[in-house]
N, C-alpha and C. Protein backbone atom coordinates (compact mmCIF):
# COMPACT_ATOMS: atom_id res chain seq x y z
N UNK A 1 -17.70 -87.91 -6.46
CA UNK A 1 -17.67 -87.21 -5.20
C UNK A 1 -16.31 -86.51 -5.00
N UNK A 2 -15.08 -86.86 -5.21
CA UNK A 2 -14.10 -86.11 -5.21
C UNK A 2 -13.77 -85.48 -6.37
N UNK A 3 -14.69 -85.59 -7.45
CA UNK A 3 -14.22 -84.12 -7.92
C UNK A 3 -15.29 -82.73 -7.63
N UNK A 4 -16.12 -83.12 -6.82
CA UNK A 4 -16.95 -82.19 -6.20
C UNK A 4 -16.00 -81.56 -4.90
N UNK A 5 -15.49 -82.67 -4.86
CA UNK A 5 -14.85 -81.98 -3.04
C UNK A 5 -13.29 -81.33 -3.77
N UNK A 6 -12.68 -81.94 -4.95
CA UNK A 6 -11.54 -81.36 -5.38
C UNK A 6 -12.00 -79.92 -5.80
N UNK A 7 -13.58 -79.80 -6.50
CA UNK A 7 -13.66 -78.05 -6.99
C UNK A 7 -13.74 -77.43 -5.65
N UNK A 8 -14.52 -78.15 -4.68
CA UNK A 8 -14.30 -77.26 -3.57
C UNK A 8 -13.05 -76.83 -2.94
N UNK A 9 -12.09 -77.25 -3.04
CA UNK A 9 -10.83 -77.29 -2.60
C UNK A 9 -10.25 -76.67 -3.60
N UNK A 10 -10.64 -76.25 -4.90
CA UNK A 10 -10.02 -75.55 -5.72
C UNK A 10 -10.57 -73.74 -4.87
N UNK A 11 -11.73 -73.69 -4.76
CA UNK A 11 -12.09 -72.22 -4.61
C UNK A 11 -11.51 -72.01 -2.98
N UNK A 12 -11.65 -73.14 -2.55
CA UNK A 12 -10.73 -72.77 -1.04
C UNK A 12 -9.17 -72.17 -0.89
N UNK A 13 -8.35 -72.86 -2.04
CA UNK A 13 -7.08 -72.56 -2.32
C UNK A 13 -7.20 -71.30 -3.06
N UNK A 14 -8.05 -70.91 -3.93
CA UNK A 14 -8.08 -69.62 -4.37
C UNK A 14 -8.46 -68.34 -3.07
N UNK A 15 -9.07 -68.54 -2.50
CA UNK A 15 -9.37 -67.59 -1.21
C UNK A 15 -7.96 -67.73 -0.55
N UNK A 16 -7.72 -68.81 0.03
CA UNK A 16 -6.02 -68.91 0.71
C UNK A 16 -5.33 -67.94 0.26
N UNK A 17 -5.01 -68.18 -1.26
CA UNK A 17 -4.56 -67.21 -2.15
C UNK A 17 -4.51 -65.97 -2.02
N UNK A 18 -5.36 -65.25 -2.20
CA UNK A 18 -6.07 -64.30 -1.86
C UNK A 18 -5.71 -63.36 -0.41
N UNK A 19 -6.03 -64.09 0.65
CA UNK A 19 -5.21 -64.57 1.71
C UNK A 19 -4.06 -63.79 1.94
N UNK A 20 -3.15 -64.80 1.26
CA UNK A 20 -1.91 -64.67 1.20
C UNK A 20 -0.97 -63.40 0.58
N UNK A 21 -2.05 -63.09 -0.37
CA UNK A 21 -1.37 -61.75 -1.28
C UNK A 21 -1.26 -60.77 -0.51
N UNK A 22 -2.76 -60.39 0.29
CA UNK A 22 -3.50 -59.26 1.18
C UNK A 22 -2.44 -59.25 2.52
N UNK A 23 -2.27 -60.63 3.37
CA UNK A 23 -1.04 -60.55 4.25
C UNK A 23 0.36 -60.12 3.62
N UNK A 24 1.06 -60.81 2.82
CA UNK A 24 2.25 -60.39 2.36
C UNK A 24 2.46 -59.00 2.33
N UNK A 25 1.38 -58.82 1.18
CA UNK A 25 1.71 -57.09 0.96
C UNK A 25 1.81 -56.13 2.14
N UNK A 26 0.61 -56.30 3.52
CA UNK A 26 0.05 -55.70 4.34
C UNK A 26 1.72 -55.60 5.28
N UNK A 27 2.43 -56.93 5.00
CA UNK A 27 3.46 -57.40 5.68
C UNK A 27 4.65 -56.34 5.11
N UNK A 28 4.66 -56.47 3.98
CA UNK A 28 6.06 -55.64 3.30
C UNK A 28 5.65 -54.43 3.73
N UNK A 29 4.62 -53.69 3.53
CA UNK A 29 4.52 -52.52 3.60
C UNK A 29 4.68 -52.03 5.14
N UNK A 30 3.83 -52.72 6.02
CA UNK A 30 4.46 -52.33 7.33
C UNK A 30 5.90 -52.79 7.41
N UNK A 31 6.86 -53.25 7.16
CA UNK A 31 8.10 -53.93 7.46
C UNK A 31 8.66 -52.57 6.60
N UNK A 32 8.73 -52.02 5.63
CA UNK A 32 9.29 -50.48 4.82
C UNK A 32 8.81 -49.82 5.87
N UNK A 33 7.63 -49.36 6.20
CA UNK A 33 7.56 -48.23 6.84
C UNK A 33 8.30 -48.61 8.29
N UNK A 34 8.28 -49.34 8.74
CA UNK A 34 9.16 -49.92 10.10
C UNK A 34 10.58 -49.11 9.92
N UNK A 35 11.38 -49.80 8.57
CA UNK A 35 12.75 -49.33 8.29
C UNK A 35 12.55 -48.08 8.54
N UNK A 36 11.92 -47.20 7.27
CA UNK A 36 11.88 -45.65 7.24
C UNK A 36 12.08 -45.35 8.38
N UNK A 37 11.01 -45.65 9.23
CA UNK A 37 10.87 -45.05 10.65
C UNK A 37 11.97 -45.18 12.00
N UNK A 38 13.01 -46.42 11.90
CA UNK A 38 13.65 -46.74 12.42
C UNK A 38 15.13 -45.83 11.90
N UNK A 39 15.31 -46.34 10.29
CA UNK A 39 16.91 -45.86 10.27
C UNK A 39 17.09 -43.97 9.60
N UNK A 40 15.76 -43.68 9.41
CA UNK A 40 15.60 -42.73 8.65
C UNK A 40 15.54 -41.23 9.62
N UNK A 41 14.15 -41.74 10.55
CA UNK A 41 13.77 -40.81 11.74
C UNK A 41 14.09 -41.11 12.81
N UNK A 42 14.93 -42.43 13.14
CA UNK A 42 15.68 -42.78 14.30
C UNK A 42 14.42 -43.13 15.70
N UNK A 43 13.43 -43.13 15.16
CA UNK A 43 12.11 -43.46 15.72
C UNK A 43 11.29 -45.09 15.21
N UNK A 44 10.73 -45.50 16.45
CA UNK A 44 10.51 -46.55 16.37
C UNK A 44 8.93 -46.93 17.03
N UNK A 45 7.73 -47.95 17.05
CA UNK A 45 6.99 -48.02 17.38
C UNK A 45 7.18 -49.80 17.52
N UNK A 46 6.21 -50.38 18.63
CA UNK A 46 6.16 -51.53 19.11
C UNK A 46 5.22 -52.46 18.02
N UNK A 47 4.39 -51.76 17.85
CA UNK A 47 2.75 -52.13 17.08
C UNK A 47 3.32 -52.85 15.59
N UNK A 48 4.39 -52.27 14.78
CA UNK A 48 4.62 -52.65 13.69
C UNK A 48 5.04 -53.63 13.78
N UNK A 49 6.06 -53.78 14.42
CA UNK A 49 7.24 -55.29 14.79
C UNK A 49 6.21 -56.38 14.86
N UNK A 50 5.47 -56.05 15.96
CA UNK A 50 4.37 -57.30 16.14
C UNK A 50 3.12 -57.53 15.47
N UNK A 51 3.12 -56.87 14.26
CA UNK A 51 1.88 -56.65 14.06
C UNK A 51 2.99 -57.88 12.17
N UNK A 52 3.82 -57.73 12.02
CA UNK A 52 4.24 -57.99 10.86
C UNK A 52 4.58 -59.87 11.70
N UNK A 53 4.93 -60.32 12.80
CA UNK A 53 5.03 -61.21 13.34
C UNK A 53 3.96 -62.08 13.48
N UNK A 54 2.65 -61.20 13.42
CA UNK A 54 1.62 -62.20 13.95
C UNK A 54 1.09 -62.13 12.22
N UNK A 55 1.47 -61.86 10.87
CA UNK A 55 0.97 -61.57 9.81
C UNK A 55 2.02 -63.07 9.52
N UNK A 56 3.10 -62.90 9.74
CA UNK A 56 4.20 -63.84 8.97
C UNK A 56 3.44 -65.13 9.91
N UNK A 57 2.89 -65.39 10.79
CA UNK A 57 2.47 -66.25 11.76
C UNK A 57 0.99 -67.27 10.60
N UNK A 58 0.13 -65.77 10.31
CA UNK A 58 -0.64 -66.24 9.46
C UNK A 58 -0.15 -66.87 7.98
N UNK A 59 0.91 -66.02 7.42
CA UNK A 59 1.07 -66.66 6.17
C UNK A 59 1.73 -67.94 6.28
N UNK A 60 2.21 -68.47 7.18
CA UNK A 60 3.04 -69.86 7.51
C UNK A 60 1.97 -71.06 7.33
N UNK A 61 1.10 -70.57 8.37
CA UNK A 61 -0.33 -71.69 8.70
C UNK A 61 -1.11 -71.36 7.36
N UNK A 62 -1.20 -70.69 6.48
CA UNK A 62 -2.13 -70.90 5.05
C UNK A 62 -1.65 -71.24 3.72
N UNK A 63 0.09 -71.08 4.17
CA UNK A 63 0.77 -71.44 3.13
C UNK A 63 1.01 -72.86 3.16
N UNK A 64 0.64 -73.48 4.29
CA UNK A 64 1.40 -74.96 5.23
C UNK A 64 -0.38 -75.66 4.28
N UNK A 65 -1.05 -75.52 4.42
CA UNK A 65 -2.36 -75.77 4.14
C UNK A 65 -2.02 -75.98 2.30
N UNK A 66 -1.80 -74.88 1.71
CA UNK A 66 -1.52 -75.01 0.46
C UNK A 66 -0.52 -76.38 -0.46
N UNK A 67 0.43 -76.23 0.65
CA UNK A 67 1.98 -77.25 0.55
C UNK A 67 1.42 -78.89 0.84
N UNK A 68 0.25 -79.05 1.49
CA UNK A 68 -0.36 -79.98 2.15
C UNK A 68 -0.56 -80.71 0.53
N UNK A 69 -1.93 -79.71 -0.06
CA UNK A 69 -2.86 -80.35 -1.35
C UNK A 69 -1.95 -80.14 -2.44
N UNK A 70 -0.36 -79.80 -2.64
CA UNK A 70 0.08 -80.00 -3.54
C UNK A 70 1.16 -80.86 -3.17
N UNK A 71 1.17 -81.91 -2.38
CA UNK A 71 2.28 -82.55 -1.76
C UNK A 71 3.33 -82.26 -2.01
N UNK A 72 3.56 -81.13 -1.32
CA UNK A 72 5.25 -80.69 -1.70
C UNK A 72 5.94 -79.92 -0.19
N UNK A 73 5.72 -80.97 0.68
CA UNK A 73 6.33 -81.00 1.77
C UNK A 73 7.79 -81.53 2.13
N UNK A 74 7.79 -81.88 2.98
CA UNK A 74 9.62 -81.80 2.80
C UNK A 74 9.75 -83.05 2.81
N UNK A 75 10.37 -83.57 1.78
CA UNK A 75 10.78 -85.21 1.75
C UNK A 75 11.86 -85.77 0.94
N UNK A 76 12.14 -86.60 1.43
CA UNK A 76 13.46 -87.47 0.49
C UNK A 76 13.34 -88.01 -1.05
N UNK A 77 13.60 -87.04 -2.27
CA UNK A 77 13.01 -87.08 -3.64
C UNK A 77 14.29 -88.39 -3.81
N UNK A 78 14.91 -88.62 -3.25
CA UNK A 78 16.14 -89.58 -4.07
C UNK A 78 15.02 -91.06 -3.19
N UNK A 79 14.48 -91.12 -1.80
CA UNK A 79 14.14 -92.63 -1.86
C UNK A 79 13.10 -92.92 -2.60
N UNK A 80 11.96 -91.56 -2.63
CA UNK A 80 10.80 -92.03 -3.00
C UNK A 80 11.00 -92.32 -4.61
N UNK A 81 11.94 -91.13 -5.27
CA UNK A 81 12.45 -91.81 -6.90
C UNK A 81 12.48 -93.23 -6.77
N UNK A 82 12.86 -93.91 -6.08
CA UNK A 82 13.57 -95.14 -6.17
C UNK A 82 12.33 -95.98 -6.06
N UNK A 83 10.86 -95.58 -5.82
CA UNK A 83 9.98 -96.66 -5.18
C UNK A 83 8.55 -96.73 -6.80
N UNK A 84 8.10 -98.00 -6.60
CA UNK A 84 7.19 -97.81 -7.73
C UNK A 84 6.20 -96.84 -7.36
N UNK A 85 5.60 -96.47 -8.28
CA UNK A 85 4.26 -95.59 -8.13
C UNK A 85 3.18 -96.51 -7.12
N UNK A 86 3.49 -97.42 -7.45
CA UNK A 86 1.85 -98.14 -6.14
C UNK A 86 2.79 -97.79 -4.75
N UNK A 87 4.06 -97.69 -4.79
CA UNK A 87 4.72 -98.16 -3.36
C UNK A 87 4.81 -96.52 -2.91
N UNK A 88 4.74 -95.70 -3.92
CA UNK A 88 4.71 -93.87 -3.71
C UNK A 88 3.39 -93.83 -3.07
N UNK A 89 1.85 -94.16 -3.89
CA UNK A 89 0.79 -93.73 -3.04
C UNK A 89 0.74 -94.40 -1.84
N UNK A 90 1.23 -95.84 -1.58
CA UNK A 90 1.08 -96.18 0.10
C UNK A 90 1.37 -95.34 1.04
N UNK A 91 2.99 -95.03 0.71
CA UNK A 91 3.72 -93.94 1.33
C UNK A 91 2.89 -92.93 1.63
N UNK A 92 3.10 -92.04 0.62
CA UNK A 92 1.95 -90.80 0.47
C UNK A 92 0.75 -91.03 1.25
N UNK A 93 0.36 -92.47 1.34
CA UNK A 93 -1.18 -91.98 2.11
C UNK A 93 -0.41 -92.66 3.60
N UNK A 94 0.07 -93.39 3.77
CA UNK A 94 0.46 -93.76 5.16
C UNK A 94 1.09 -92.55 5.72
N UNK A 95 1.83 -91.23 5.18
CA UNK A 95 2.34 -90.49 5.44
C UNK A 95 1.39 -89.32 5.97
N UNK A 96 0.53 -89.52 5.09
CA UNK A 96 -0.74 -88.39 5.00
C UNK A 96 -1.59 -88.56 6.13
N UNK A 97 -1.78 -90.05 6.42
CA UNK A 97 -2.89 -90.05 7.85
C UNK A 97 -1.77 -89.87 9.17
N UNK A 98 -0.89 -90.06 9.12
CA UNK A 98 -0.25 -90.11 9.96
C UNK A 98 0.01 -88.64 10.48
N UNK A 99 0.06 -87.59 9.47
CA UNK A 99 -0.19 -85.69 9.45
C UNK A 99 -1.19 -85.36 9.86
N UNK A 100 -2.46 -86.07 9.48
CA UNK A 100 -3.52 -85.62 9.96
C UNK A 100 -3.77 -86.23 11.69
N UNK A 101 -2.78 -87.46 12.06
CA UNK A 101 -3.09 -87.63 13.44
C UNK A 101 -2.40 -86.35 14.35
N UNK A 102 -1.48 -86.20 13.83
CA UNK A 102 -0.28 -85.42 14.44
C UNK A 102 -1.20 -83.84 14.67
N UNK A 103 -1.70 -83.30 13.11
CA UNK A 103 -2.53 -82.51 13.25
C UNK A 103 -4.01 -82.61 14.25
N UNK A 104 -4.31 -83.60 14.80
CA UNK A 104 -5.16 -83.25 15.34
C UNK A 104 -5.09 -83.46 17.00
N UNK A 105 -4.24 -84.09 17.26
CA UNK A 105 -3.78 -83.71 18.60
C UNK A 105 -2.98 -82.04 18.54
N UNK A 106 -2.29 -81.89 17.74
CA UNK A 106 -2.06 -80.11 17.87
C UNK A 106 -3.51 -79.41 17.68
N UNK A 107 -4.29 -79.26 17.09
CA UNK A 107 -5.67 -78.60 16.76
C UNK A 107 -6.28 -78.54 18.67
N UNK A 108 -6.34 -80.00 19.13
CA UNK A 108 -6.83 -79.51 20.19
C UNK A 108 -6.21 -78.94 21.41
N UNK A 109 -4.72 -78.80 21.39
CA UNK A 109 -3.71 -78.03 22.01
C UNK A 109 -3.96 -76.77 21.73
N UNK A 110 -4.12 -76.53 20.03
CA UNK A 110 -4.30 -75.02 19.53
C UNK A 110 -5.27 -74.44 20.21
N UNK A 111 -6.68 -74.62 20.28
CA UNK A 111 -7.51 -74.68 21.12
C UNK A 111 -7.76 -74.02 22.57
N UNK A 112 -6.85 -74.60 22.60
CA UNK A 112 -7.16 -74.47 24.24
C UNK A 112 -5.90 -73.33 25.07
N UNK A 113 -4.97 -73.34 23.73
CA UNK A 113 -4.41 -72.07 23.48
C UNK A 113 -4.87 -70.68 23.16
N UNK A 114 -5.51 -70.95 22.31
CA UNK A 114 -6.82 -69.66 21.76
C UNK A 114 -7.64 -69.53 22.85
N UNK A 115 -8.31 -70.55 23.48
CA UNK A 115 -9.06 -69.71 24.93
C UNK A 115 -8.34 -69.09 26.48
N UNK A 116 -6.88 -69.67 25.95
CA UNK A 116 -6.13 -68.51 26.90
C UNK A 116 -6.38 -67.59 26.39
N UNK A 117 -5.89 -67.38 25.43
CA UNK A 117 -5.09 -66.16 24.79
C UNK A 117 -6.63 -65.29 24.64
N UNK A 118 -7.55 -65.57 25.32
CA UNK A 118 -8.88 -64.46 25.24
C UNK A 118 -8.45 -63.50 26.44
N UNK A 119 -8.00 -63.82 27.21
CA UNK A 119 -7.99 -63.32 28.37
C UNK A 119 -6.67 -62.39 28.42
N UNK A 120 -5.22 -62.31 26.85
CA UNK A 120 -4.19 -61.65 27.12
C UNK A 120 -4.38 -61.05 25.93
N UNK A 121 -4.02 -59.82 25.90
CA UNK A 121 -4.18 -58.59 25.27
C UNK A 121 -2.58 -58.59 24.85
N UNK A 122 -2.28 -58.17 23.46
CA UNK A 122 -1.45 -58.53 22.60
C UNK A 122 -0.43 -56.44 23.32
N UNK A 123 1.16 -57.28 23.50
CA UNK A 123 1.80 -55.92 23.95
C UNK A 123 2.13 -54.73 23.28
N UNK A 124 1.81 -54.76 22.02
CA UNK A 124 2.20 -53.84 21.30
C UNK A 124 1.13 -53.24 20.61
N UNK A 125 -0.10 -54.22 20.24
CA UNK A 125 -1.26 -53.78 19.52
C UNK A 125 -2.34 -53.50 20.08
N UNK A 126 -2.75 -52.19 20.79
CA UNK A 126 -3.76 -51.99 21.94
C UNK A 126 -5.33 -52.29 21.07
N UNK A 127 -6.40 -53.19 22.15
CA UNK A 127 -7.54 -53.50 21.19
C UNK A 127 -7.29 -55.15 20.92
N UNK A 128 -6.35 -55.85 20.70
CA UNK A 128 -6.50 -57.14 20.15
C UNK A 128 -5.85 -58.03 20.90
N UNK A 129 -6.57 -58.94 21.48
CA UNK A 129 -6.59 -60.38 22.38
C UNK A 129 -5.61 -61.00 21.52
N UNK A 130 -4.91 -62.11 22.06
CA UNK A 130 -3.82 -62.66 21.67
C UNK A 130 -4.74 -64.36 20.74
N UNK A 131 -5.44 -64.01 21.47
CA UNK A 131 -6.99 -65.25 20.61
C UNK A 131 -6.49 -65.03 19.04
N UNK A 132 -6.72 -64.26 19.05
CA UNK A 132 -6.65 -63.64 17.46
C UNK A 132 -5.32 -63.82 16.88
N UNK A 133 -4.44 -63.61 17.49
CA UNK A 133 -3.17 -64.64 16.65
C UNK A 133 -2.60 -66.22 16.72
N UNK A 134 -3.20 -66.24 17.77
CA UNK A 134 -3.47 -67.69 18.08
C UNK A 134 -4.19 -68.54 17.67
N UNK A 135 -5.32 -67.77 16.69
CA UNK A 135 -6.81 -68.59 15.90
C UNK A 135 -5.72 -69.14 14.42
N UNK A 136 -4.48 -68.48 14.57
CA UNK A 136 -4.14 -69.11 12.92
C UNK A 136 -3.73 -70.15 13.31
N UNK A 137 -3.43 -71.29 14.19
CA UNK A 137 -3.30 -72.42 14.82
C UNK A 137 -4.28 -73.33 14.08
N UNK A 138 -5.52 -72.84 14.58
CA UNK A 138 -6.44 -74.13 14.45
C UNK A 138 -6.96 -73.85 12.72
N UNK A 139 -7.50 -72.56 12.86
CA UNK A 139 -7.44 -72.14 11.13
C UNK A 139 -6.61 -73.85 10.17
N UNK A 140 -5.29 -73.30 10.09
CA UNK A 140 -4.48 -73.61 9.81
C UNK A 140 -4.27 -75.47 9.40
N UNK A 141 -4.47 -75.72 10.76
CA UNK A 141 -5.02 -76.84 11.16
C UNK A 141 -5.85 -77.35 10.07
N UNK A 142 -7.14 -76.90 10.27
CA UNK A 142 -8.77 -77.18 9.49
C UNK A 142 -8.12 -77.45 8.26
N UNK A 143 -7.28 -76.52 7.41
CA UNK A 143 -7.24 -76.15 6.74
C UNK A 143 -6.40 -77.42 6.01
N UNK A 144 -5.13 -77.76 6.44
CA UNK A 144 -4.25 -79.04 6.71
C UNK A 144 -4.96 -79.86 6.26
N UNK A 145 -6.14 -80.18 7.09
CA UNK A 145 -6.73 -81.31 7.02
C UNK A 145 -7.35 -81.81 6.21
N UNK A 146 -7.96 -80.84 5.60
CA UNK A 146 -8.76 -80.97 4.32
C UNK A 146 -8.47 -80.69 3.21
N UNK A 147 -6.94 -80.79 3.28
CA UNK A 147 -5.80 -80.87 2.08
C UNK A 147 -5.98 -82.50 1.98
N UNK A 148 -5.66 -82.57 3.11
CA UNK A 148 -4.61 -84.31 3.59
C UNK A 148 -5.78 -84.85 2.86
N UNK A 149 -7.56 -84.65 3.23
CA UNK A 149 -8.33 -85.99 2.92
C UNK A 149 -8.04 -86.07 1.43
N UNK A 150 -8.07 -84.90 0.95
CA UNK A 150 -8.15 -84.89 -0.74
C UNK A 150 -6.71 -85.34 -1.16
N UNK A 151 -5.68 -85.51 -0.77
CA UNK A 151 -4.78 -85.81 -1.00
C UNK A 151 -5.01 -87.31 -0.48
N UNK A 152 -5.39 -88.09 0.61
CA UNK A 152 -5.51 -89.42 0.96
C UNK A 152 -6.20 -90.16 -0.62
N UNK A 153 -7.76 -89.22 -0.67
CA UNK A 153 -8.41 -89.85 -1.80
C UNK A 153 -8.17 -90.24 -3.10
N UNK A 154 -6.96 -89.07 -3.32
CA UNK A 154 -6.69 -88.75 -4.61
C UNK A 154 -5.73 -90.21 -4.81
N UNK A 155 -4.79 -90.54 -3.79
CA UNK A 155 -3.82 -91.89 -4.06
C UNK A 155 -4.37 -92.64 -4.18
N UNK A 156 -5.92 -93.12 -3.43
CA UNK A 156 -5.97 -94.38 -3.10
C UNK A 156 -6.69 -94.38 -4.38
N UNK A 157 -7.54 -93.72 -4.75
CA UNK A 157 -7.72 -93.72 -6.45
C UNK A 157 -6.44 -94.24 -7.23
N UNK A 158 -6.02 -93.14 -7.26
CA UNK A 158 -4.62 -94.35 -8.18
C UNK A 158 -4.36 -95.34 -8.06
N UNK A 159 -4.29 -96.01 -6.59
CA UNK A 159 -3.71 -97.02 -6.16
C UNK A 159 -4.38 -97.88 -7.12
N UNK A 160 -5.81 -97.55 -6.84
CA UNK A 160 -6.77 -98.55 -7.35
C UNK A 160 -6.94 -98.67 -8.87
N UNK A 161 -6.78 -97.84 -9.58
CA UNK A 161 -6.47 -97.46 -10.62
C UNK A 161 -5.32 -98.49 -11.34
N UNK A 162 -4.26 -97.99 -10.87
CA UNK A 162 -3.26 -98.80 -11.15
C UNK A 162 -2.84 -100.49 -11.06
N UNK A 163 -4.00 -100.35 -10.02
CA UNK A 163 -3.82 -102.43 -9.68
C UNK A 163 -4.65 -102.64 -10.78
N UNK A 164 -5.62 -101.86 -11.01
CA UNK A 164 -7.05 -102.23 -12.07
C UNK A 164 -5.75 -102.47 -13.57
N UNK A 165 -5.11 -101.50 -13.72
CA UNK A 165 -4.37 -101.83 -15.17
C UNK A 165 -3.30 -102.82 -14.90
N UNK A 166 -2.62 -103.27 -13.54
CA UNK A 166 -1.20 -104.69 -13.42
C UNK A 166 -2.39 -105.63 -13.87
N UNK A 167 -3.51 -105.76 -13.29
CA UNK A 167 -4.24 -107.09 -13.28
C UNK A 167 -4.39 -107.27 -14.87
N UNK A 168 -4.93 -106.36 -15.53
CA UNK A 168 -5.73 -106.38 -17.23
C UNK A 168 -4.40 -106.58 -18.14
């Protein structure tokens, strides 16, 4: 069962991917033409600034999702060096549910943020509700989460794994 849910999580991280290229680029290229337009023609527009803000907004929350299923979040490499591998996956998974609690009291904050934000129209980008930059919240979120389980599963496998070979 988890390597059914790990391929799924493989083609999910490839779309992220994907994702991520399409924002970046979309990002650099408005952020050049911004410059041009600013130091070149001494002219300036509102729409770009914010439009590259709510892009860097998205790549944070899909890149945060990515950093999740490759556990490479921010942590202390000198204590956990120091701990056995059974005492790493406890960590790792006591660490991991504990992200996903945290994440899901923010998810339903995000929420309820996004159904403001239906009602406010974004100041620089005429046409788009603030919903819409606010959806990379819960996105984001989802996304987190279903790093973390595959990352929970993947330890406690080892865990188990590994007691299976101290005992034999």
């Amino acid at each position: 069962m988890l390597h059914a849910y790990s391929k799924f999580m493989d083609v999910v991280e490839k779309i992220i991917k994907y994702l991520l290229f399409i924002v970046v680029a979309v990002m650099v290229v408005v952020m050049v033409y911004q410059v041009i337009l600013r130091y070149i023609f001494s002219a300036s527009n509102s729409w770009s600034e914010e439009l590259c803000r709510y892009l860097f907004i998205y790549s944070v929350m899909l890149g945060a999702a990515i950093a999740v299923r490759r556990n490479s979040h921010l942590q202390i490499d000198v204590i956990t060096g120091m701990l056995s591998p059974k005492m790493k996956n406890i960590i790792t998974i006591i660490a991991t549910i504990a992200g996903i609690v945290f994440l899901a009291f923010l998810f339903v904050y995000s929420i309820g943020l996004c159904q403001t934000g239906v009602k406010t129209a974004s100041a620089g980008i005429p046409g788009v509700n603030m919903a819409m930059t606010y959806a990379a919240m819960p996105i984001g979120i989802v996304l987190m989460i279903l790093c973390s389980l595959e990352v929970i599963a993947k330890n406690l496998i080892e865990l188990k794994n590994g007691s299976n070979t101290e005992k034999g």
